[in-house]
N, C-alpha and C. Protein backbone atom coordinates (compact mmCIF):
# COMPACT_ATOMS: atom_id res chain seq x y z
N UNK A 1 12.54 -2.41 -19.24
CA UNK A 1 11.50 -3.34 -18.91
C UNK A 1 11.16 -3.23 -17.42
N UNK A 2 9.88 -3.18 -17.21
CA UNK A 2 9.22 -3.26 -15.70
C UNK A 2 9.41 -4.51 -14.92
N UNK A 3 9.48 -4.91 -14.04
CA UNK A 3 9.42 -5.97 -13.52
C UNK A 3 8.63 -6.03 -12.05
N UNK A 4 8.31 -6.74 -11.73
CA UNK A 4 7.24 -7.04 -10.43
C UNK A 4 7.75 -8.22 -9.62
N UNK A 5 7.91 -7.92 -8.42
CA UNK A 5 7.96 -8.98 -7.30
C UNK A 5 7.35 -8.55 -5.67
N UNK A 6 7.09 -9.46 -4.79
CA UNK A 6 7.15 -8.98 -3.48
C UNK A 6 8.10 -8.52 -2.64
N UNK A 7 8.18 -8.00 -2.24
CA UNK A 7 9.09 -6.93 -1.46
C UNK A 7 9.74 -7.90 -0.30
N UNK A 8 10.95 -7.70 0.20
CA UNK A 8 11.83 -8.82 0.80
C UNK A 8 12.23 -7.70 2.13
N UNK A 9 13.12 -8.24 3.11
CA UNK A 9 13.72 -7.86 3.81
C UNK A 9 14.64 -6.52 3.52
N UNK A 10 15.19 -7.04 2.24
CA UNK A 10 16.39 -5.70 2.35
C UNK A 10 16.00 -4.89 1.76
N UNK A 11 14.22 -4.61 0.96
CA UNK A 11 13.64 -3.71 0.60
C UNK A 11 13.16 -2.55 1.37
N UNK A 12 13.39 -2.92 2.82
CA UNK A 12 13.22 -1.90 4.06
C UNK A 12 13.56 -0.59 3.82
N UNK A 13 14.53 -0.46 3.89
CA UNK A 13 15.31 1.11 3.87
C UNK A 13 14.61 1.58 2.90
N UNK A 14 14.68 0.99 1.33
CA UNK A 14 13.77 2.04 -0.05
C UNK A 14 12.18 2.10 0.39
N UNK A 15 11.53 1.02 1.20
CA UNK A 15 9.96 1.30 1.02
C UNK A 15 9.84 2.48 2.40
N UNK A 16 11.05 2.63 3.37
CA UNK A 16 10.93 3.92 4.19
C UNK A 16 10.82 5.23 3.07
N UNK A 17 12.33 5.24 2.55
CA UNK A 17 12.26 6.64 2.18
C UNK A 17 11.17 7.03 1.34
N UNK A 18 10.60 5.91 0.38
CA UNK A 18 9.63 6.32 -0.58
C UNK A 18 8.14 6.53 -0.07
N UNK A 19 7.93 5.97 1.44
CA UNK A 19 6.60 6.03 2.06
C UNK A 19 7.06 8.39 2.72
N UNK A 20 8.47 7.98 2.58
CA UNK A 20 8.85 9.67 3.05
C UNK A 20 8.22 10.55 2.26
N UNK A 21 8.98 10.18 1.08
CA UNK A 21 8.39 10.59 -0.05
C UNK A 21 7.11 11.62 -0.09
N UNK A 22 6.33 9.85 -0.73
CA UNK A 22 4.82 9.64 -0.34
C UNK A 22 4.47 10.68 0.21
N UNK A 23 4.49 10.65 1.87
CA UNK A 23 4.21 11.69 3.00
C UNK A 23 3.95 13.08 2.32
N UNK A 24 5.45 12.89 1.58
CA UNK A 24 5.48 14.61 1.76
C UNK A 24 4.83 15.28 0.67
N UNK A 25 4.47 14.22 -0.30
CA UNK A 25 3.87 15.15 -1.60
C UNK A 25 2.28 15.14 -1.04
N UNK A 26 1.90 14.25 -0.15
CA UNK A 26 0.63 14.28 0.01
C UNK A 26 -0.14 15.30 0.92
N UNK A 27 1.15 15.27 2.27
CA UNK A 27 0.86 15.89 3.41
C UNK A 27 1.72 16.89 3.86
N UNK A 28 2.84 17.14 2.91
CA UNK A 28 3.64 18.47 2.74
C UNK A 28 4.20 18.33 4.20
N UNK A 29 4.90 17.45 4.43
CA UNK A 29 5.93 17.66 6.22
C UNK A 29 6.73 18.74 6.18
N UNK A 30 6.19 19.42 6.70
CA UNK A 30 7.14 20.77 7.18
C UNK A 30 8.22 20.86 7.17
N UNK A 31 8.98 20.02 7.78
CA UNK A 31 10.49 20.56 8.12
C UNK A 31 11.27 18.86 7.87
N UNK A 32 12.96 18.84 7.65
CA UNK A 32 13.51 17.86 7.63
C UNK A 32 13.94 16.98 8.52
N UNK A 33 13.91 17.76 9.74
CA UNK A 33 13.61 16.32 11.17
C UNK A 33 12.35 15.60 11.35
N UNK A 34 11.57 16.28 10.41
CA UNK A 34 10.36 15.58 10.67
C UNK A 34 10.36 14.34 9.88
N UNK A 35 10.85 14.41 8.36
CA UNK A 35 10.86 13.46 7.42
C UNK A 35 11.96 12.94 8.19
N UNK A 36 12.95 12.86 8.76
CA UNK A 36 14.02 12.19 9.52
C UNK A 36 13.46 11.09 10.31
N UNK A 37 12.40 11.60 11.09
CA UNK A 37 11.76 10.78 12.26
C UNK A 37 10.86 9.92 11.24
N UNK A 38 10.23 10.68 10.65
CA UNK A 38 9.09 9.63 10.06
C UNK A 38 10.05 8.54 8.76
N UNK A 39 10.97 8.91 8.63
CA UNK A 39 11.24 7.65 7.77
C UNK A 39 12.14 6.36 8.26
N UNK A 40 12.82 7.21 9.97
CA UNK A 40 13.22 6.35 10.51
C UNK A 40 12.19 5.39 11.04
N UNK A 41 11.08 5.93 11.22
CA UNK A 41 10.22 4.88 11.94
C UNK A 41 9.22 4.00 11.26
N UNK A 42 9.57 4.20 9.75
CA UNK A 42 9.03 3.54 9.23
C UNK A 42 9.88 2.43 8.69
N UNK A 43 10.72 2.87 8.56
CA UNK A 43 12.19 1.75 8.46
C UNK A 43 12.34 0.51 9.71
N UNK A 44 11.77 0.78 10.91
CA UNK A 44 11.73 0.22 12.34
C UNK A 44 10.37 -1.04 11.64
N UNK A 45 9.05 -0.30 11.25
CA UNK A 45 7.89 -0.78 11.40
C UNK A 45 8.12 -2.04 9.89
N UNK A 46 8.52 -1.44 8.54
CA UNK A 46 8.84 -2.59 7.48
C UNK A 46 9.70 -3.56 8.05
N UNK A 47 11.26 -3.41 8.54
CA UNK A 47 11.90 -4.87 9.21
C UNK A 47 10.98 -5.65 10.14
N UNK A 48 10.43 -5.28 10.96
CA UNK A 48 9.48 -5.65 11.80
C UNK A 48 8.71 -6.40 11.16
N UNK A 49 7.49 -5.94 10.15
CA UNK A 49 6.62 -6.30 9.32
C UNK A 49 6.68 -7.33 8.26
N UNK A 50 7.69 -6.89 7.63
CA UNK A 50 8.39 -7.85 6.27
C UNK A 50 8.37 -9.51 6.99
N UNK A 51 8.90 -9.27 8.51
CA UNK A 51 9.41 -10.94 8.97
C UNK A 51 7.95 -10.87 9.68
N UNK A 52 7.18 -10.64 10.36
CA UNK A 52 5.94 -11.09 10.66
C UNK A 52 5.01 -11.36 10.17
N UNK A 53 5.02 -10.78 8.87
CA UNK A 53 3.52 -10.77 7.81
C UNK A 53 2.68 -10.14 7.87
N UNK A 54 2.83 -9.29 8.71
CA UNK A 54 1.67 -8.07 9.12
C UNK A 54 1.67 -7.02 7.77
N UNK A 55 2.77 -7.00 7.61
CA UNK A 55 2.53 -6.24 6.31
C UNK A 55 3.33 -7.02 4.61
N UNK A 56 2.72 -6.66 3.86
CA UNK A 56 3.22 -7.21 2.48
C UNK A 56 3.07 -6.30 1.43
N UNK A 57 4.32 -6.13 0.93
CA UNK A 57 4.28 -5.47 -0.40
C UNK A 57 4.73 -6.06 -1.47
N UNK A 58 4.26 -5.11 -2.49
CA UNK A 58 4.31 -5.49 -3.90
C UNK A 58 5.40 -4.45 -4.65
N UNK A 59 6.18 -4.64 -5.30
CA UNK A 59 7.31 -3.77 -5.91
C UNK A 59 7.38 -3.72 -7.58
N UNK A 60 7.53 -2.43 -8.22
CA UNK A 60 8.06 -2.25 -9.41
C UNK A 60 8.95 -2.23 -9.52
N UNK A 61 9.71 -2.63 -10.67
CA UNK A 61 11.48 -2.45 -10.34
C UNK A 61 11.57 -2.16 -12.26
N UNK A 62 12.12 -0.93 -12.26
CA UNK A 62 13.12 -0.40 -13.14
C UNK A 62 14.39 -0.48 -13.38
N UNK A 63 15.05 -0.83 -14.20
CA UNK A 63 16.38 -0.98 -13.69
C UNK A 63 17.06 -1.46 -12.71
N UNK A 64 16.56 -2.47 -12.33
CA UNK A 64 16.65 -2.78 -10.96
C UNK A 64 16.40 -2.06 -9.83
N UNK A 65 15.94 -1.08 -9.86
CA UNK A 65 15.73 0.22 -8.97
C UNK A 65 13.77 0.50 -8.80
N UNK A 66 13.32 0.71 -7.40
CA UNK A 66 12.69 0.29 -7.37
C UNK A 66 11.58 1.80 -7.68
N UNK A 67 10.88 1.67 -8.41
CA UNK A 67 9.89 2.89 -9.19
C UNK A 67 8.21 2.87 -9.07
N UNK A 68 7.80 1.67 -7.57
CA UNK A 68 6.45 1.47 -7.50
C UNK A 68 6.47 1.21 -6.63
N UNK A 69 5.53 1.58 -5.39
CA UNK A 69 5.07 0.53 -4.44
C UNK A 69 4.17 0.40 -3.82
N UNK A 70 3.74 -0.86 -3.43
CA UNK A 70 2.25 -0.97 -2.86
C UNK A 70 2.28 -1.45 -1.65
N UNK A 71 1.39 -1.48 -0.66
CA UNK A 71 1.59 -2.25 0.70
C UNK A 71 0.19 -2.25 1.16
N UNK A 72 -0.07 -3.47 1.73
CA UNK A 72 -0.96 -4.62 2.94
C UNK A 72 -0.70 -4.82 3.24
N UNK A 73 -1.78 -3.80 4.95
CA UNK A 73 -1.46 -4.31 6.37
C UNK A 73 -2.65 -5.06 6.54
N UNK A 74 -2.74 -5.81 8.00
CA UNK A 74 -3.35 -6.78 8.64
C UNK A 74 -3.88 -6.24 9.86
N UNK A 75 -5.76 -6.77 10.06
CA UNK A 75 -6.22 -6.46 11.44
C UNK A 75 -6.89 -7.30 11.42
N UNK A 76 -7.49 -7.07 12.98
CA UNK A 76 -9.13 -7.71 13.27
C UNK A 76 -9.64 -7.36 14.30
N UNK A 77 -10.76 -7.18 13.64
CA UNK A 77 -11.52 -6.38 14.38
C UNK A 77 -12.89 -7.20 15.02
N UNK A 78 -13.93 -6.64 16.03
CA UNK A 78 -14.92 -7.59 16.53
C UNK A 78 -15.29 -7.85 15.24
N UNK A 79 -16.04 -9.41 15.56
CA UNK A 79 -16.65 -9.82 13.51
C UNK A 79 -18.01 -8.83 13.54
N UNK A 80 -17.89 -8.73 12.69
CA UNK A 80 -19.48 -8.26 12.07
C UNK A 80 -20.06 -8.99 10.84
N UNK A 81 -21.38 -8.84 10.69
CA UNK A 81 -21.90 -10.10 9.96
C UNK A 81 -21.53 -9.93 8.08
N UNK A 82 -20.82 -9.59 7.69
CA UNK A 82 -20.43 -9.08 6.87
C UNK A 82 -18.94 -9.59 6.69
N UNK A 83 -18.34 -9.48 7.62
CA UNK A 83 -16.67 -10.10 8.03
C UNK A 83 -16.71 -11.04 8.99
N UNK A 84 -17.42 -12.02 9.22
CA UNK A 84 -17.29 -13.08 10.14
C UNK A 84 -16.17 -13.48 11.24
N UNK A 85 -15.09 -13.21 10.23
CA UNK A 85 -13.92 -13.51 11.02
C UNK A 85 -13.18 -12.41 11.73
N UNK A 86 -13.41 -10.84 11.00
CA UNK A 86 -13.08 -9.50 11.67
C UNK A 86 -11.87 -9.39 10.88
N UNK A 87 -11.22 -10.08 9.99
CA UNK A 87 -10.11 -9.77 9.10
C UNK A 87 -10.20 -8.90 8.23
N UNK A 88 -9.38 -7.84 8.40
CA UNK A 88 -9.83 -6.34 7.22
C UNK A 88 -8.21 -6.44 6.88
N UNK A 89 -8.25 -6.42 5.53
CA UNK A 89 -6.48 -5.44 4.70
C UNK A 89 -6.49 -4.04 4.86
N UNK A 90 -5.35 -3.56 4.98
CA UNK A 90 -5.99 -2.23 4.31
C UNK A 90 -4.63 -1.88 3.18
N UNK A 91 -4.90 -1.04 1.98
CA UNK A 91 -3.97 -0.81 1.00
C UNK A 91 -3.42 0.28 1.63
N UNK A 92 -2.31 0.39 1.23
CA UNK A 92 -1.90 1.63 1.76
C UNK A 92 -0.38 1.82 0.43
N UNK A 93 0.73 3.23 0.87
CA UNK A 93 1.71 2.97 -0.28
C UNK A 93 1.76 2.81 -1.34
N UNK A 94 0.52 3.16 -1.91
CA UNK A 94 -0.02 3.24 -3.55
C UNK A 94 1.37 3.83 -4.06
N UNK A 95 2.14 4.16 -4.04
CA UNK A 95 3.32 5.45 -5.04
C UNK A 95 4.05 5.14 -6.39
N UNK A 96 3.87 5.89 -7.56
CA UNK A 96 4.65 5.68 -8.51
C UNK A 96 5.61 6.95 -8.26
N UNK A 97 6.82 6.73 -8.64
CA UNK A 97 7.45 8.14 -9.04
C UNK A 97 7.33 8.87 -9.93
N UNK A 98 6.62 9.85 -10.30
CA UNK A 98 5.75 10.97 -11.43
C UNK A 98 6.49 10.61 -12.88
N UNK A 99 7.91 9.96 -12.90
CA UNK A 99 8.23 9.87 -14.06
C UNK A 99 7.91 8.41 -14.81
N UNK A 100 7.72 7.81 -13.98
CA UNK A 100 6.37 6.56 -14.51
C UNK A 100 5.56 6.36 -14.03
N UNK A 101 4.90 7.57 -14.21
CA UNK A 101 3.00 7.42 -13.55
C UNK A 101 2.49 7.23 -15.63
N UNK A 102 1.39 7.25 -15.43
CA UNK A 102 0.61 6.62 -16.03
C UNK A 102 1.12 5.61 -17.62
N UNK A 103 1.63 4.73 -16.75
CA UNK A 103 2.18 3.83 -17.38
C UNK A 103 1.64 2.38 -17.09
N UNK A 104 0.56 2.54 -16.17
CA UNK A 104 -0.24 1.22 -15.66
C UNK A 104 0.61 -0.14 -14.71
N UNK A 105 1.08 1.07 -13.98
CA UNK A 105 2.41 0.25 -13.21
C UNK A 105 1.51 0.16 -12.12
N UNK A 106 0.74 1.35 -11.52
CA UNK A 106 -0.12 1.35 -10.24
C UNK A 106 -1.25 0.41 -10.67
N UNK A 107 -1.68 0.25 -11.28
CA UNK A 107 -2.73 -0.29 -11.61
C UNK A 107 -2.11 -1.80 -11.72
N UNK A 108 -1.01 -2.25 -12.37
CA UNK A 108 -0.60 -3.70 -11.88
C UNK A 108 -0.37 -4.67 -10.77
N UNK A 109 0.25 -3.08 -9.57
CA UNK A 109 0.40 -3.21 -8.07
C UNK A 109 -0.84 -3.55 -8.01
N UNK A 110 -1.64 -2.45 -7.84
CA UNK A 110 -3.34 -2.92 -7.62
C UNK A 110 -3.95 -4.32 -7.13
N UNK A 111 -3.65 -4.68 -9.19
CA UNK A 111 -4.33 -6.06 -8.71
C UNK A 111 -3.55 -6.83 -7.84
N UNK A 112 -2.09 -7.02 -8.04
CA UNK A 112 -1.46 -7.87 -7.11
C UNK A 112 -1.82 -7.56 -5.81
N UNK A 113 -2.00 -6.85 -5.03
CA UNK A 113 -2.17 -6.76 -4.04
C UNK A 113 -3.45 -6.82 -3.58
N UNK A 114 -4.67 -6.22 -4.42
CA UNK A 114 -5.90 -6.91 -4.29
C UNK A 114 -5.97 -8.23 -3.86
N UNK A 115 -5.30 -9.18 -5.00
CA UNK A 115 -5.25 -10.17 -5.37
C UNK A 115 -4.43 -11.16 -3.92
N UNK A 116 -3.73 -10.69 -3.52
CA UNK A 116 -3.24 -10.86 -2.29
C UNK A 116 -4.14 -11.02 -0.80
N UNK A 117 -4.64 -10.11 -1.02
CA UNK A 117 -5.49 -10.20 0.39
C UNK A 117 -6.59 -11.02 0.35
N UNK A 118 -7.25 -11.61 -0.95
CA UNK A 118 -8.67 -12.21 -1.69
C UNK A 118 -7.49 -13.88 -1.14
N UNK A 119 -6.24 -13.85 -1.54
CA UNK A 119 -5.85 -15.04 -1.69
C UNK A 119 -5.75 -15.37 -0.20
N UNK A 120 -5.38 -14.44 0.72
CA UNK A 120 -5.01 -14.63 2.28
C UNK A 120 -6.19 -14.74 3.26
N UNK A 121 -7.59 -15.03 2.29
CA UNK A 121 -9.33 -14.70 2.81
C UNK A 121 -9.44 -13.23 3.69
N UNK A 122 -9.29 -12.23 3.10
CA UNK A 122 -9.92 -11.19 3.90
C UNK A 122 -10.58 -10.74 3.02
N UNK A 123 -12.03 -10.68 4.08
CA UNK A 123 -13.50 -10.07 3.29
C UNK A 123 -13.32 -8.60 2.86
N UNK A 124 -12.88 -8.24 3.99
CA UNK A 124 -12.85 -6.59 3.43
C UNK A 124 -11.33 -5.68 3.06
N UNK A 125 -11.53 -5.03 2.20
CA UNK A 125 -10.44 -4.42 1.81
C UNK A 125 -10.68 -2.81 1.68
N UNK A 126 -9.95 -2.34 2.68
CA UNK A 126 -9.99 -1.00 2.56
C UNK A 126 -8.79 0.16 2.63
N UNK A 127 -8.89 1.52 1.81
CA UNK A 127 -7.86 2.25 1.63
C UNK A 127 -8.54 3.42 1.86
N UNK A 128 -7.41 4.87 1.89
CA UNK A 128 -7.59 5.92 2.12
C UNK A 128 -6.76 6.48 0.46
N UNK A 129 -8.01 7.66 -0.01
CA UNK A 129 -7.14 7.46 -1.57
C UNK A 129 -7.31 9.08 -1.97
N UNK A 130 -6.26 8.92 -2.62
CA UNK A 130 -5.96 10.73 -3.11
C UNK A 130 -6.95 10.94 -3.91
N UNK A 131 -7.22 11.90 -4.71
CA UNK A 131 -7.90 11.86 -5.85
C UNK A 131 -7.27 11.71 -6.97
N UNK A 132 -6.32 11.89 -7.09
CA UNK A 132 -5.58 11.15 -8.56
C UNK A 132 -5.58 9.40 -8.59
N UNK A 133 -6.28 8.65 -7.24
CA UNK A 133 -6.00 7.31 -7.24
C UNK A 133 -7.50 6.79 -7.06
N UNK A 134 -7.97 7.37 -7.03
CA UNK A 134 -9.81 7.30 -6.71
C UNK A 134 -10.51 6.25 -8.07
N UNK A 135 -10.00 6.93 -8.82
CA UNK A 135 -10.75 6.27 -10.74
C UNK A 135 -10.20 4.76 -10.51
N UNK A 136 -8.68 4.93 -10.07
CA UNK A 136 -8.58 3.64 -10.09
C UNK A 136 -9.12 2.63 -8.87
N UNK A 137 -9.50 2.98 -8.56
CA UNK A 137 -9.66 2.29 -6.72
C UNK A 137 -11.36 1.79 -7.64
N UNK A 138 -12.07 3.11 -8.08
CA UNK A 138 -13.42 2.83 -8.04
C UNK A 138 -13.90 1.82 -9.24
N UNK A 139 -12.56 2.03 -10.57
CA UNK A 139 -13.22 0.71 -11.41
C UNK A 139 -13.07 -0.96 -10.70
N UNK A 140 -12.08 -0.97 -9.78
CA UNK A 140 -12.00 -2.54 -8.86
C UNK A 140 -13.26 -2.39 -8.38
N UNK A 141 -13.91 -1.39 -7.90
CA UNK A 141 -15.16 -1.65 -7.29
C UNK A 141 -15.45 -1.15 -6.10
N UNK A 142 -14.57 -0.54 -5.75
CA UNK A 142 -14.14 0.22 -4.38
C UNK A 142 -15.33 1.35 -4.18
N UNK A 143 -15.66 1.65 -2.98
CA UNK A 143 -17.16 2.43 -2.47
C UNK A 143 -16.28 3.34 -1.80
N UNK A 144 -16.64 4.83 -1.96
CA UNK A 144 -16.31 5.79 -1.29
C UNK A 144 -17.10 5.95 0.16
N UNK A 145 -17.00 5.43 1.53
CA UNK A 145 -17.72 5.45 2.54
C UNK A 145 -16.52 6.59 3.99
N UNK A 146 -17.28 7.57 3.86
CA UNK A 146 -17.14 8.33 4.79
C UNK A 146 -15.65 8.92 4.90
N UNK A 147 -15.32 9.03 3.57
CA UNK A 147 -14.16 9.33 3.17
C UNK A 147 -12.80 8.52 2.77
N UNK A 148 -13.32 7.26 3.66
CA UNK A 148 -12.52 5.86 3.31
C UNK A 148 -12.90 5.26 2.04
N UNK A 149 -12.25 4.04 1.39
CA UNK A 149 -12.67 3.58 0.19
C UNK A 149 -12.62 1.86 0.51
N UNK A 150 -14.01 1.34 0.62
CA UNK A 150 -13.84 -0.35 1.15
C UNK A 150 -14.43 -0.70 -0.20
N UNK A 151 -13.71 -2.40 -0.20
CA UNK A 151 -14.39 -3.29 -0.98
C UNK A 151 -14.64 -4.21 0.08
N UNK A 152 -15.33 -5.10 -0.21
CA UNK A 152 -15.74 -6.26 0.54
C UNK A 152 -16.16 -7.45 -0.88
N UNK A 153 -15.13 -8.59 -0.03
CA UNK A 153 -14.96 -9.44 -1.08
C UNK A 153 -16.28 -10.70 -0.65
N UNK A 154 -17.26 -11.27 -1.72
CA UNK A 154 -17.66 -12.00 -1.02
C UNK A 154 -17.38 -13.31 -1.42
C-alpha cells in the first residue's frame, strides 16, 4: 500500500540523495565528488528549509520507505499585475523511482502540492519539466512559456 504525507525534518538525508539521484538521470553528473558535493548541499539546504518553510514537500512512502517526491519552494518577486503580491511557488523534485512510475503516484504528489501552494495564496506556480512529465504538468493546465512551465492561479 502507498501512503502519502509531508515530508518532516528527518526526511532530509533521503530527499538529498534522491534529488542526487534525480540530478543524475536528468543531467548525467559526471563524476562521484560531484554527486558528493551536490547531495551534501542539498542535505544543508532541506534541514534549513524543512524548519523555515521555504520549502515543502510531499512524500510517497512504500513500505515505509520513501518511493516519491515532490517539493515547493518560495519567492517574491517585484508584483506584477497578474501577481499582486510577487509570490511565485515553484515545483521542483517531481521523482518516482522507475519501479513505481506509472502508477499515478506522481500525479497524486502533483495535486498535493499544487494544492499546497493554491492553499498558501500563491498566484503563480511554476516548474521546469522533463518531457516524460510535461502531459502531466499540461492536463493541470500548465503553459509551456519559454521553456519554463507556469500556471497562474486566479
Amino acid at each position: 500500500m502507498i501512503t502519502y504525507r509531508k515530508a518532516i525534518l528527518s526526511d532530509a538525508e533521503k530527499l538529498a540523495e534522491i534529488r542526487s539521484i534525480f540530478l543524475r538521470e536528468i543531467n548525467n553528473v559526471p563524476s562521484e565528488e560531484e554527486r558528493v558535493i551536490v547531495e551534501q548541499t542539498n542535505l544543508e539546504y532541506f534541514k534549513k528549509a524543512l524548519c523555515d518553510n521555504s520549502f515543502i514537500a510531499w512524500i510517497a512512502l512504500g513500505n515505509d520507505e520513501i518511493i516519491a517526491t515532490s517539493g515547493l519552494s518560495f519567492s517574491v518577486i517585484p508584483p506584477l499585475h497578474r501577481i499582486p503580491d510577487g509570490k511565485i511557488a515553484f515545483i521542483m523534485n517531481m521523482y518516482t523511482f522507475p519501479t513505481y512510475r506509472n502508477r499515478g503516484i506522481a500525479t497524486e504528489l502533483f495535486k498535493r502540492i499544487v494544492e499546497e501552494a493554491k492553499l498558501l495564496g500563491y498566484k503563480k506556480i511554476t516548474l521546469n519539466a522533463t518531457d516524460e512529465g510535461k502531459p502531466l504538468y499540461e492536463k493541470y493546465g500548465f503553459k509551456d512559456v519559454h521553456g519554463d512551465m507556469d500556471y497562474f492561479v486566479w
